[in-house]
PDB file of N, CA and C in Angstrom:
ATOM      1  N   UNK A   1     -15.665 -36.412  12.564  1.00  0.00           N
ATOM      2  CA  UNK A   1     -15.010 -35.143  12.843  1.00  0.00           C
ATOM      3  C   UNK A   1     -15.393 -34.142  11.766  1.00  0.00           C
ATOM      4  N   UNK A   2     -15.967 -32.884  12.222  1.00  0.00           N
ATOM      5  CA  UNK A   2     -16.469 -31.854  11.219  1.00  0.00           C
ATOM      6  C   UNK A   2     -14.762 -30.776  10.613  1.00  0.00           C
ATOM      7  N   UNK A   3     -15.292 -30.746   9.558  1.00  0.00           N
ATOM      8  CA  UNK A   3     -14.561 -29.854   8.787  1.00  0.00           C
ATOM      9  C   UNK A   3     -13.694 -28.570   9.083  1.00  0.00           C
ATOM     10  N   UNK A   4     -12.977 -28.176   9.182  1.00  0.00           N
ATOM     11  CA  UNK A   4     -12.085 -27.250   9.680  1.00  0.00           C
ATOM     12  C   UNK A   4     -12.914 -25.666   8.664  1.00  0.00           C
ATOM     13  N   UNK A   5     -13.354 -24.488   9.739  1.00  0.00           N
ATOM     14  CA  UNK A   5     -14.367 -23.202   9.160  1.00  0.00           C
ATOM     15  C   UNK A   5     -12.523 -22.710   9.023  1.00  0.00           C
ATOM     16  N   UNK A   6     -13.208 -21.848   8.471  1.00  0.00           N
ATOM     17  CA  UNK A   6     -12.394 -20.772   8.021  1.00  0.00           C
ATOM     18  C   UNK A   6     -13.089 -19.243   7.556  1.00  0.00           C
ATOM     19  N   UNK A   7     -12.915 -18.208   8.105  1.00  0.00           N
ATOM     20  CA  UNK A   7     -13.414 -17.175   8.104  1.00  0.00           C
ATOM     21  C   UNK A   7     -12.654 -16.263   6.693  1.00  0.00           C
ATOM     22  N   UNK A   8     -14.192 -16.109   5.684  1.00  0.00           N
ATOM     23  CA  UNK A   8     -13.252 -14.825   4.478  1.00  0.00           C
ATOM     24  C   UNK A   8     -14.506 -14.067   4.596  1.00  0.00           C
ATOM     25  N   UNK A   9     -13.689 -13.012   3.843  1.00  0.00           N
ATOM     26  CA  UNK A   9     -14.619 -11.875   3.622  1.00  0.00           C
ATOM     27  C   UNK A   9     -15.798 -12.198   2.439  1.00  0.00           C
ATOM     28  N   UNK A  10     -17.203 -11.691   2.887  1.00  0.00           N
ATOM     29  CA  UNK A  10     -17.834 -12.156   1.712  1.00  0.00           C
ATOM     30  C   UNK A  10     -17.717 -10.951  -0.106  1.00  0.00           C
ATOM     31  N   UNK A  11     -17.819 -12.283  -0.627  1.00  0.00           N
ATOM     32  CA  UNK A  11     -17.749 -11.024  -2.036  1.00  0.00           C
ATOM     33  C   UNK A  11     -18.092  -9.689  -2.404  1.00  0.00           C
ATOM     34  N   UNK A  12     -17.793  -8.992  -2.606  1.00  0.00           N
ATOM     35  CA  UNK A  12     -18.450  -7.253  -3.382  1.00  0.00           C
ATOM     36  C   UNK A  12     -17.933  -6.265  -1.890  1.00  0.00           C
ATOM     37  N   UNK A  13     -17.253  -7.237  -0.766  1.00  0.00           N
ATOM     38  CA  UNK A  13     -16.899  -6.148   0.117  1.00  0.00           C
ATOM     39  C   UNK A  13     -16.166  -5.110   0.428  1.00  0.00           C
ATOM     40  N   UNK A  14     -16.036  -3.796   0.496  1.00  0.00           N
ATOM     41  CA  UNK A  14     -14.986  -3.311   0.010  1.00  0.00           C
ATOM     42  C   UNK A  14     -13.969  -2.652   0.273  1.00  0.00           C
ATOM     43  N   UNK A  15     -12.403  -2.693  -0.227  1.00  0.00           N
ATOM     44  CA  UNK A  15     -10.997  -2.268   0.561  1.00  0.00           C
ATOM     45  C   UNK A  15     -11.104  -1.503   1.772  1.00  0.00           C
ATOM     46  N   UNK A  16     -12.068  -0.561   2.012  1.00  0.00           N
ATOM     47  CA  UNK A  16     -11.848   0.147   3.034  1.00  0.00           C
ATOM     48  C   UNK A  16     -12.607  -0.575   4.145  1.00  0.00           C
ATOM     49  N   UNK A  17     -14.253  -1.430   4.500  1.00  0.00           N
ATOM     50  CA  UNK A  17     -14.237  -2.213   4.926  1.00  0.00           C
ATOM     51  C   UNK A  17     -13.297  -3.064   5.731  1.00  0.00           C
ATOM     52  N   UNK A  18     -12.851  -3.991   4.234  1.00  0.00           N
ATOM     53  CA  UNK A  18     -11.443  -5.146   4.853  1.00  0.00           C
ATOM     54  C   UNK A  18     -10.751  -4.511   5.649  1.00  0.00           C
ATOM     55  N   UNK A  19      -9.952  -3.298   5.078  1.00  0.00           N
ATOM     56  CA  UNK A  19      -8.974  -2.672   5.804  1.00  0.00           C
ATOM     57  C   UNK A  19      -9.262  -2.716   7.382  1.00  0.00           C
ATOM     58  N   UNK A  20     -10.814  -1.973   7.709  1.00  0.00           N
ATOM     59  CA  UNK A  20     -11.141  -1.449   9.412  1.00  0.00           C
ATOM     60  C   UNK A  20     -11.423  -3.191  10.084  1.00  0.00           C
ATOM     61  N   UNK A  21     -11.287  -4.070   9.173  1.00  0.00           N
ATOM     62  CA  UNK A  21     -11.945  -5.407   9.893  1.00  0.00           C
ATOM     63  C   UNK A  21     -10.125  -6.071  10.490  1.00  0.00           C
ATOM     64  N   UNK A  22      -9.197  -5.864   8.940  1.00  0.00           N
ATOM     65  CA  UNK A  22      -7.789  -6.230   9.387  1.00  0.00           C
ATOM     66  C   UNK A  22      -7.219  -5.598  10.812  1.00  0.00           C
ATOM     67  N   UNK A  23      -7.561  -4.213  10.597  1.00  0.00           N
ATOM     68  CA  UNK A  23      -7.045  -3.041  11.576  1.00  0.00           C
ATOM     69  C   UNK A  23      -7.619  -3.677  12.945  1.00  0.00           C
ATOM     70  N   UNK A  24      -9.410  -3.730  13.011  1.00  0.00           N
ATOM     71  CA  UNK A  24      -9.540  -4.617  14.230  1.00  0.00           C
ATOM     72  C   UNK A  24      -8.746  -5.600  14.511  1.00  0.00           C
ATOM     73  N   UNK A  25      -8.720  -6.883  13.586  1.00  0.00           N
ATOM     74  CA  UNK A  25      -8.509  -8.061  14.076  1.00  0.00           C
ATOM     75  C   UNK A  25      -7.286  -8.273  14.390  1.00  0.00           C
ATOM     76  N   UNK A  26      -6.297  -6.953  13.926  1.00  0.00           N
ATOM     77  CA  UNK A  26      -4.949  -7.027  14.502  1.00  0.00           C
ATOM     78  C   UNK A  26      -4.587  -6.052  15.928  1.00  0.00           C
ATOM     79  N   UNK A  27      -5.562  -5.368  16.260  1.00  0.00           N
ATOM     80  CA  UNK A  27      -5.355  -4.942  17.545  1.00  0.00           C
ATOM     81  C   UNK A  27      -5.959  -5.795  18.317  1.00  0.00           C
ATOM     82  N   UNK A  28      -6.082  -7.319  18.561  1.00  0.00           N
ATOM     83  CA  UNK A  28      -6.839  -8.129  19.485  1.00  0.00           C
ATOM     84  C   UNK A  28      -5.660  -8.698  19.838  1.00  0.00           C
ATOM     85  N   UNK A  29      -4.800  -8.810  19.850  1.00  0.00           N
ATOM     86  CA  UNK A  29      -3.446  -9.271  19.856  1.00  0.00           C
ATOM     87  C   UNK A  29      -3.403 -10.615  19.589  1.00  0.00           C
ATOM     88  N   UNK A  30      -3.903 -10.591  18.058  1.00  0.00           N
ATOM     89  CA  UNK A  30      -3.886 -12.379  17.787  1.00  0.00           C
ATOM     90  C   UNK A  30      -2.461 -12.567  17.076  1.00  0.00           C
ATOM     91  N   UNK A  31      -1.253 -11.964  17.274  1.00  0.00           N
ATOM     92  CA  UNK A  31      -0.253 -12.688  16.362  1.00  0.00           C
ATOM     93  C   UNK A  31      -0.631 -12.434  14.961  1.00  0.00           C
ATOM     94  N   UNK A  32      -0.452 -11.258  14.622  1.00  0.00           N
ATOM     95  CA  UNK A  32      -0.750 -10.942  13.137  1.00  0.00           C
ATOM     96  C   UNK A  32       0.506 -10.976  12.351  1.00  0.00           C
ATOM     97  N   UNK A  33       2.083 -11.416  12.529  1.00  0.00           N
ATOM     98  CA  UNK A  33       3.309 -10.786  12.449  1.00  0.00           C
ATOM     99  C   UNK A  33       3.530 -11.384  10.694  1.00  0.00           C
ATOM    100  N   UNK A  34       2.941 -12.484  10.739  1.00  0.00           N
ATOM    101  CA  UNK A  34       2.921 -12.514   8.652  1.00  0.00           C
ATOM    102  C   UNK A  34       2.466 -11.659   7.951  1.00  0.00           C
ATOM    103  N   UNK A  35       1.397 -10.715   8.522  1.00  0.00           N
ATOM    104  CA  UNK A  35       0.346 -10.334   7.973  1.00  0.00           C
ATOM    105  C   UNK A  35       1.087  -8.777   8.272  1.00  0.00           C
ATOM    106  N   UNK A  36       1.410  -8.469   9.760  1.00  0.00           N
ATOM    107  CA  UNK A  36       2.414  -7.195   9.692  1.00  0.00           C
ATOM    108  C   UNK A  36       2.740  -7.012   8.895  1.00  0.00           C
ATOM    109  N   UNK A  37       3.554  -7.552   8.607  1.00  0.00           N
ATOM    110  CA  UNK A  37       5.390  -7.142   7.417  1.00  0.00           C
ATOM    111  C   UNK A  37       4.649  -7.158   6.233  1.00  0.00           C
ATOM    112  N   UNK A  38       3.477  -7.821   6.067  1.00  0.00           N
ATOM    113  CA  UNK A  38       2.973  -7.564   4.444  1.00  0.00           C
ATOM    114  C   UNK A  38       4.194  -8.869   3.770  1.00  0.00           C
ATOM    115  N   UNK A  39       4.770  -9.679   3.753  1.00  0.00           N
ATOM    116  CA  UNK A  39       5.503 -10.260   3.571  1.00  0.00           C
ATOM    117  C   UNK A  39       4.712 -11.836   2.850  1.00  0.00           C
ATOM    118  N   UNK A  40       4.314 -12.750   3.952  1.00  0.00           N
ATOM    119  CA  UNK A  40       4.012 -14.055   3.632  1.00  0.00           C
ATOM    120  C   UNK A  40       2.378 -14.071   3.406  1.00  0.00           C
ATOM    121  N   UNK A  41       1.799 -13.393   3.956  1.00  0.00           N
ATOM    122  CA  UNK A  41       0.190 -13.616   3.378  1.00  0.00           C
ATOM    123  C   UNK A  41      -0.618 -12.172   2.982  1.00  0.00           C
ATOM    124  N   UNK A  42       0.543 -11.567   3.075  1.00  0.00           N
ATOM    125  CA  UNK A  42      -0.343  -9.898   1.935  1.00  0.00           C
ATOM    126  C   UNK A  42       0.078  -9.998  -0.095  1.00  0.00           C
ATOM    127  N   UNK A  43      -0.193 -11.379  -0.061  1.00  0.00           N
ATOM    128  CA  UNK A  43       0.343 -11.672  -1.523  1.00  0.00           C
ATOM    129  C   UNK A  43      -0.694 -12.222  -2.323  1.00  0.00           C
ATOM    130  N   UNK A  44      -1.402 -12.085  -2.958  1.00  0.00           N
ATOM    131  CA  UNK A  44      -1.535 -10.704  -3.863  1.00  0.00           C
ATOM    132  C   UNK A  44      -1.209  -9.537  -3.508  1.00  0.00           C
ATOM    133  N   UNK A  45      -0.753  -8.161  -3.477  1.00  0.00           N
ATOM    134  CA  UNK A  45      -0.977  -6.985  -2.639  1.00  0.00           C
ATOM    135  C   UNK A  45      -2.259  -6.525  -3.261  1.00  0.00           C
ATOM    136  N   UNK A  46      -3.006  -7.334  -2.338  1.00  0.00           N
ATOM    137  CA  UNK A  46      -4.353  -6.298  -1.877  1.00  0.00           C
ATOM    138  C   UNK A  46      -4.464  -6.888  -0.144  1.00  0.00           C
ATOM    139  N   UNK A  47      -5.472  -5.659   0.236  1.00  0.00           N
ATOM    140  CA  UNK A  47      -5.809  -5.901   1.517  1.00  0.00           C
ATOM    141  C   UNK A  47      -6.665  -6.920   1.842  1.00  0.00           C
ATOM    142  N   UNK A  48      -7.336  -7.325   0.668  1.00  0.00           N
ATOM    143  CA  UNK A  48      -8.480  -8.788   0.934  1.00  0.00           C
ATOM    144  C   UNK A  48      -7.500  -9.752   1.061  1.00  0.00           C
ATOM    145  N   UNK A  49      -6.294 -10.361   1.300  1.00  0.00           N
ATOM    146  CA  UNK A  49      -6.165 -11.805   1.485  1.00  0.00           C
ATOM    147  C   UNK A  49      -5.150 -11.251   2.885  1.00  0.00           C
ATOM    148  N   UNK A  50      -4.313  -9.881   3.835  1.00  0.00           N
ATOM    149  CA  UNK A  50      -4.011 -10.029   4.949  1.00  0.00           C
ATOM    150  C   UNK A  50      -5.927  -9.890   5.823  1.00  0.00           C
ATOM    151  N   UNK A  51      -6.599  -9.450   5.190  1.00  0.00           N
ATOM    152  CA  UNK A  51      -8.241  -9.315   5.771  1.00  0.00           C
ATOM    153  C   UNK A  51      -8.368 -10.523   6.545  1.00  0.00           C
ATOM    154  N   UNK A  52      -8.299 -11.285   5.011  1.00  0.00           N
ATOM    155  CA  UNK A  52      -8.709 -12.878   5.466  1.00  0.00           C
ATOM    156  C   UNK A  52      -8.030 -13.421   6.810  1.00  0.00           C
ATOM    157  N   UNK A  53      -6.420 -13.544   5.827  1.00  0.00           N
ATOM    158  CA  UNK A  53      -5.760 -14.200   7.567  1.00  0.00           C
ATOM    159  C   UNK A  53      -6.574 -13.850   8.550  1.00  0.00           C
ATOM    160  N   UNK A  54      -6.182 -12.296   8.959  1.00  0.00           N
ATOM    161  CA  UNK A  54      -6.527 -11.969  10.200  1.00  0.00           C
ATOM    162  C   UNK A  54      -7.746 -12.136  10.766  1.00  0.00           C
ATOM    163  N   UNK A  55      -8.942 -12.023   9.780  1.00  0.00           N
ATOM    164  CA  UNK A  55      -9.841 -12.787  10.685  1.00  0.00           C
ATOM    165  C   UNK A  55     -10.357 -14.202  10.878  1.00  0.00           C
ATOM    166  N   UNK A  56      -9.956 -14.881   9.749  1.00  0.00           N
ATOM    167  CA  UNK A  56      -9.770 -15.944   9.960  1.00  0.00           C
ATOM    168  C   UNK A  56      -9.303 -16.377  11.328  1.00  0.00           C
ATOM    169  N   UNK A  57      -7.959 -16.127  11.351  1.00  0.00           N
ATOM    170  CA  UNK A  57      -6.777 -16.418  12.571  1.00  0.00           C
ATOM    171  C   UNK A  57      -7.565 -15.680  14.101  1.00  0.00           C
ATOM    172  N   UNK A  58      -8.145 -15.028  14.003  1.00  0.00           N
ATOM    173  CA  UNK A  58      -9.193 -14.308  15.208  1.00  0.00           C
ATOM    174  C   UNK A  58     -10.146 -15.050  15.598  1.00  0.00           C
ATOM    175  N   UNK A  59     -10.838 -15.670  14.567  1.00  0.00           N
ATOM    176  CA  UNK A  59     -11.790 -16.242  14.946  1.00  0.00           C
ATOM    177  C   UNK A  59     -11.596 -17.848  15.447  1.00  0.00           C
ATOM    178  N   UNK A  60     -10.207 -18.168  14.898  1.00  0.00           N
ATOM    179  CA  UNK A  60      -9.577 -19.809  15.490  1.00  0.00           C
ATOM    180  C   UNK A  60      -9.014 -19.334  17.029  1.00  0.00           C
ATOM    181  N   UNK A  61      -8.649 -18.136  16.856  1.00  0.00           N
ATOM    182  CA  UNK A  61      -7.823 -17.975  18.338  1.00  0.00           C
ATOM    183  C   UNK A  61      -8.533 -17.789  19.697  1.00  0.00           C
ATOM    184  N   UNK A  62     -10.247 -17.768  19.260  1.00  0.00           N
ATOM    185  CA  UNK A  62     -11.305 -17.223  19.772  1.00  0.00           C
ATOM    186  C   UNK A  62     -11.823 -19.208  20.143  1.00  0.00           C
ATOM    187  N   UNK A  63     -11.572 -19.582  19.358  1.00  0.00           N
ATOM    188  CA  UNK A  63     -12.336 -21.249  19.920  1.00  0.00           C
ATOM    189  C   UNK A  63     -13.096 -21.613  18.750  1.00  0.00           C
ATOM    190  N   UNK A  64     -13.021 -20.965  17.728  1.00  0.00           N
ATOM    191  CA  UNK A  64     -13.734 -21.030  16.747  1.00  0.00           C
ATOM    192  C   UNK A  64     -15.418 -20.987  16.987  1.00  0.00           C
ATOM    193  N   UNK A  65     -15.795 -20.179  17.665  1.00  0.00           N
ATOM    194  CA  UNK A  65     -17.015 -19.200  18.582  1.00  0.00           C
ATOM    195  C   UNK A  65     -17.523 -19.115  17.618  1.00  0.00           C
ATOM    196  N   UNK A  66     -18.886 -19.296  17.132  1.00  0.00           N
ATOM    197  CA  UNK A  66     -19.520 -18.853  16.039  1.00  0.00           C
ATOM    198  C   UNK A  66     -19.738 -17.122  15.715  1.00  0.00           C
ATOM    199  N   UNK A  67     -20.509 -16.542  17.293  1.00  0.00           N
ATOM    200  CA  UNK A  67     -20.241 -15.026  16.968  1.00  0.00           C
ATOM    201  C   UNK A  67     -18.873 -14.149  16.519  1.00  0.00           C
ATOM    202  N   UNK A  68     -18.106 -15.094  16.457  1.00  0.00           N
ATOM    203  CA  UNK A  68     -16.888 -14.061  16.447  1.00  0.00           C
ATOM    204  C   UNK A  68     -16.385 -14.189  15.121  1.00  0.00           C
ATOM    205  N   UNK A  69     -17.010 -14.485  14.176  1.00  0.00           N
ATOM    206  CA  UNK A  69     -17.160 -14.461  12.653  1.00  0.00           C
ATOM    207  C   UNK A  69     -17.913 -13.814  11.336  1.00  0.00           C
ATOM    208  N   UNK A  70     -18.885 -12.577  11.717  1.00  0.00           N
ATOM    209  CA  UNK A  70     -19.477 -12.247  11.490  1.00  0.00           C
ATOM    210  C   UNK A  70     -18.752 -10.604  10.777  1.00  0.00           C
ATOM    211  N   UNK A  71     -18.227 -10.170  12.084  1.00  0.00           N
ATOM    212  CA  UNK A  71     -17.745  -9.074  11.457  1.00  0.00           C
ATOM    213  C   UNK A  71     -18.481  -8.031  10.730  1.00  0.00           C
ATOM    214  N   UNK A  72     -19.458  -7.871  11.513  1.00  0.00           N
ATOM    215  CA  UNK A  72     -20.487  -6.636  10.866  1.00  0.00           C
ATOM    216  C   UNK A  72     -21.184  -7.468   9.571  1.00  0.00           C
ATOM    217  N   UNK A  73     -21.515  -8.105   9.454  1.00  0.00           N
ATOM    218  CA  UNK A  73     -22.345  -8.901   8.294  1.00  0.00           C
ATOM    219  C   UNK A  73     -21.074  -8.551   7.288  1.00  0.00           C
ATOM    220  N   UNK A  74     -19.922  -8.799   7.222  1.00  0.00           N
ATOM    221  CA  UNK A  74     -18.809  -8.167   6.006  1.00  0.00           C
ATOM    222  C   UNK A  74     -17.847  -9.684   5.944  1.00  0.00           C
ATOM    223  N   UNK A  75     -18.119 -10.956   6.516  1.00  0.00           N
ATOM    224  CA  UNK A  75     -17.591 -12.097   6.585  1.00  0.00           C
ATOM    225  C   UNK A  75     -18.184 -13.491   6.720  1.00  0.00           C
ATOM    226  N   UNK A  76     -18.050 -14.599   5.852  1.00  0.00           N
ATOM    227  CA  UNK A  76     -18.656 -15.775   6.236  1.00  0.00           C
ATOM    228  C   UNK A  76     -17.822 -16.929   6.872  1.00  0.00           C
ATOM    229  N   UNK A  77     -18.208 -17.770   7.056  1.00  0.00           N
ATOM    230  CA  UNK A  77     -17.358 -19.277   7.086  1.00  0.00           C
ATOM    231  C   UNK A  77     -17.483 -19.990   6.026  1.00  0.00           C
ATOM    232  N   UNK A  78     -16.362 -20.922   5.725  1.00  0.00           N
ATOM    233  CA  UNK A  78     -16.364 -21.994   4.632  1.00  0.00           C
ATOM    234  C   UNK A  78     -15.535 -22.834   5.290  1.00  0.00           C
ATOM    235  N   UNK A  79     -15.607 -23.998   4.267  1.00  0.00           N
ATOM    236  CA  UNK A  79     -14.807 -24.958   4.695  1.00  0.00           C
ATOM    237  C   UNK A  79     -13.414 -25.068   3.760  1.00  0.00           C
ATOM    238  N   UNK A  80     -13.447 -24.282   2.745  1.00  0.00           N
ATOM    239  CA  UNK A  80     -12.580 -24.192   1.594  1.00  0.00           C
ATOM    240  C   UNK A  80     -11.221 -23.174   2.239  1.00  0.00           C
ATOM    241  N   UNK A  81     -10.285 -24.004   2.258  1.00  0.00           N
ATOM    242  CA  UNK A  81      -9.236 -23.498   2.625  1.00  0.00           C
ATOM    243  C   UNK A  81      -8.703 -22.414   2.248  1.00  0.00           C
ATOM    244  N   UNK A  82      -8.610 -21.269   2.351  1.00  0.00           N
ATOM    245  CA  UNK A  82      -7.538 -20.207   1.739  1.00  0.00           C
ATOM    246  C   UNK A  82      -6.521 -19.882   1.736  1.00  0.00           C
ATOM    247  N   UNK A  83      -5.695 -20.724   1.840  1.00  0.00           N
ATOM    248  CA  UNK A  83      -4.345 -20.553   1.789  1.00  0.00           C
ATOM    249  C   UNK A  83      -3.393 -20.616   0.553  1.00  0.00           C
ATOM    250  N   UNK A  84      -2.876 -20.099   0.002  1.00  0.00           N
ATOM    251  CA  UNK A  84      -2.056 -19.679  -1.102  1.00  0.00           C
ATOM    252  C   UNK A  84      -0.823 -19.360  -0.828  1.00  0.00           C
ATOM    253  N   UNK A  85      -0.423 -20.327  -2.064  1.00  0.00           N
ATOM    254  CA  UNK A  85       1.628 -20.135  -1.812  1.00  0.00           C
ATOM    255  C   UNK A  85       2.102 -20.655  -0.502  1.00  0.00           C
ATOM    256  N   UNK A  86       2.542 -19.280   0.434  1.00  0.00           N
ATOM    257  CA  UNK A  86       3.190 -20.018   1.512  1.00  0.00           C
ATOM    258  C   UNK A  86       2.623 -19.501   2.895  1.00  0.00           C
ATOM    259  N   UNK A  87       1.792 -18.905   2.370  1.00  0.00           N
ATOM    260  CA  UNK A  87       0.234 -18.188   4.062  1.00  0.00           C
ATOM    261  C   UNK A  87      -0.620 -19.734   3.496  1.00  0.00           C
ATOM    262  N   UNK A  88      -0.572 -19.740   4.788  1.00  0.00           N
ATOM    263  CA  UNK A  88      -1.148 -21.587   5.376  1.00  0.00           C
ATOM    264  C   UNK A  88      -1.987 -20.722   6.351  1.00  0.00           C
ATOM    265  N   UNK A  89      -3.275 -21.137   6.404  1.00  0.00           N
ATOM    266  CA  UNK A  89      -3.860 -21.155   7.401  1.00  0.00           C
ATOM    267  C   UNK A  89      -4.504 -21.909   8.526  1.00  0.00           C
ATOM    268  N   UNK A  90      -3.772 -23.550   7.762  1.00  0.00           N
ATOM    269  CA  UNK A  90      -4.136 -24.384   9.274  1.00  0.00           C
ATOM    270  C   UNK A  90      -2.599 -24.452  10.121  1.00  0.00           C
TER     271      UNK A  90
END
Protein backbone atom coordinates (compact mmCIF):
# COMPACT_ATOMS: atom_id res chain seq x y z
CA UNK A 1 0.00 0.00 0.00
CA UNK A 2 1.54 3.43 -1.20
CA UNK A 3 1.90 6.32 1.05
CA UNK A 4 -0.76 8.78 1.77
CA UNK A 5 0.28 12.48 -0.90
CA UNK A 6 -0.48 15.36 0.58
CA UNK A 7 -0.59 18.60 -1.30
CA UNK A 8 1.69 21.98 0.14
CA UNK A 9 2.64 24.86 -1.32
CA UNK A 10 6.12 24.81 -2.72
CA UNK A 11 8.76 27.07 -0.94
CA UNK A 12 9.54 30.96 -1.83
CA UNK A 13 5.69 31.08 -2.84
CA UNK A 14 4.09 34.01 -2.09
CA UNK A 15 1.06 35.30 0.46
CA UNK A 16 -0.78 36.69 -2.26
CA UNK A 17 -0.37 33.58 -4.50
CA UNK A 18 -1.47 31.18 -1.42
CA UNK A 19 -4.15 33.51 -0.70
CA UNK A 20 -5.86 33.25 -4.73
CA UNK A 21 -5.02 29.27 -4.49
CA UNK A 22 -6.99 29.17 -0.71
CA UNK A 23 -9.72 31.56 -2.23
CA UNK A 24 -9.98 28.93 -5.19
CA UNK A 25 -9.86 25.87 -3.31
CA UNK A 26 -12.53 27.14 -1.04
CA UNK A 27 -15.02 28.08 -3.61
CA UNK A 28 -15.04 24.29 -4.93
CA UNK A 29 -17.17 23.51 -2.13
CA UNK A 30 -14.73 21.19 -0.46
CA UNK A 31 -15.77 21.80 3.27
CA UNK A 32 -13.29 24.40 4.14
CA UNK A 33 -15.24 25.26 7.66
CA UNK A 34 -11.74 24.79 9.93
CA UNK A 35 -10.06 26.75 7.64
CA UNK A 36 -13.22 29.40 7.44
CA UNK A 37 -13.27 30.54 11.01
CA UNK A 38 -9.42 30.79 10.85
CA UNK A 39 -9.78 28.84 14.09
CA UNK A 40 -8.23 25.07 13.97
CA UNK A 41 -5.80 25.10 10.97
CA UNK A 42 -5.04 28.99 10.28
CA UNK A 43 -2.45 28.50 13.21
CA UNK A 44 0.32 29.93 12.73
CA UNK A 45 -1.65 33.10 11.44
CA UNK A 46 -0.33 33.10 8.17
CA UNK A 47 -2.15 32.22 5.06
CA UNK A 48 0.45 29.36 4.10
CA UNK A 49 -0.83 26.63 6.48
CA UNK A 50 -5.14 27.46 5.78
CA UNK A 51 -3.35 27.36 1.80
CA UNK A 52 -2.18 24.05 2.61
CA UNK A 53 -5.35 22.50 4.17
CA UNK A 54 -7.33 23.67 1.49
CA UNK A 55 -5.55 22.34 -1.15
CA UNK A 56 -4.46 19.61 0.20
CA UNK A 57 -8.20 18.70 1.27
CA UNK A 58 -9.17 19.55 -2.68
CA UNK A 59 -7.04 17.50 -4.03
CA UNK A 60 -8.15 14.24 -1.56
CA UNK A 61 -11.75 15.27 -2.26
CA UNK A 62 -10.90 15.10 -6.00
CA UNK A 63 -9.65 11.14 -5.74
CA UNK A 64 -6.39 12.19 -5.17
CA UNK A 65 -6.16 12.93 -9.28
CA UNK A 66 -2.74 13.76 -9.96
CA UNK A 67 -3.73 16.97 -12.13
CA UNK A 68 -5.53 18.45 -9.48
CA UNK A 69 -2.35 19.25 -7.51
CA UNK A 70 -0.45 21.42 -9.33
CA UNK A 71 -2.06 24.62 -8.86
CA UNK A 72 -0.39 26.77 -11.39
CA UNK A 73 3.15 25.23 -10.80
CA UNK A 74 2.65 27.08 -6.98
CA UNK A 75 2.18 23.35 -5.21
CA UNK A 76 3.77 19.87 -4.81
CA UNK A 77 2.97 16.46 -3.25
CA UNK A 78 4.77 14.81 -0.35
CA UNK A 79 4.32 12.19 1.69
CA UNK A 80 5.24 14.17 4.92
CA UNK A 81 2.29 14.90 6.79
CA UNK A 82 1.35 18.48 7.67
CA UNK A 83 -0.56 18.53 10.26
CA UNK A 84 0.14 20.55 13.39
CA UNK A 85 -1.45 20.79 16.81
CA UNK A 86 -4.99 20.04 16.19
CA UNK A 87 -5.52 20.59 11.94
CA UNK A 88 -5.08 16.81 11.11
CA UNK A 89 -5.09 16.24 7.75
CA UNK A 90 -5.78 12.58 7.43
Amino acid sequence: MGKTKFIVPKDGVGDATLQKNLDWASGQGIGCDPIQSYVVCAEPATVRYPATFAVSHYHRRKGGIENTCDFRSTAQTTTKDPSHGKCKYV
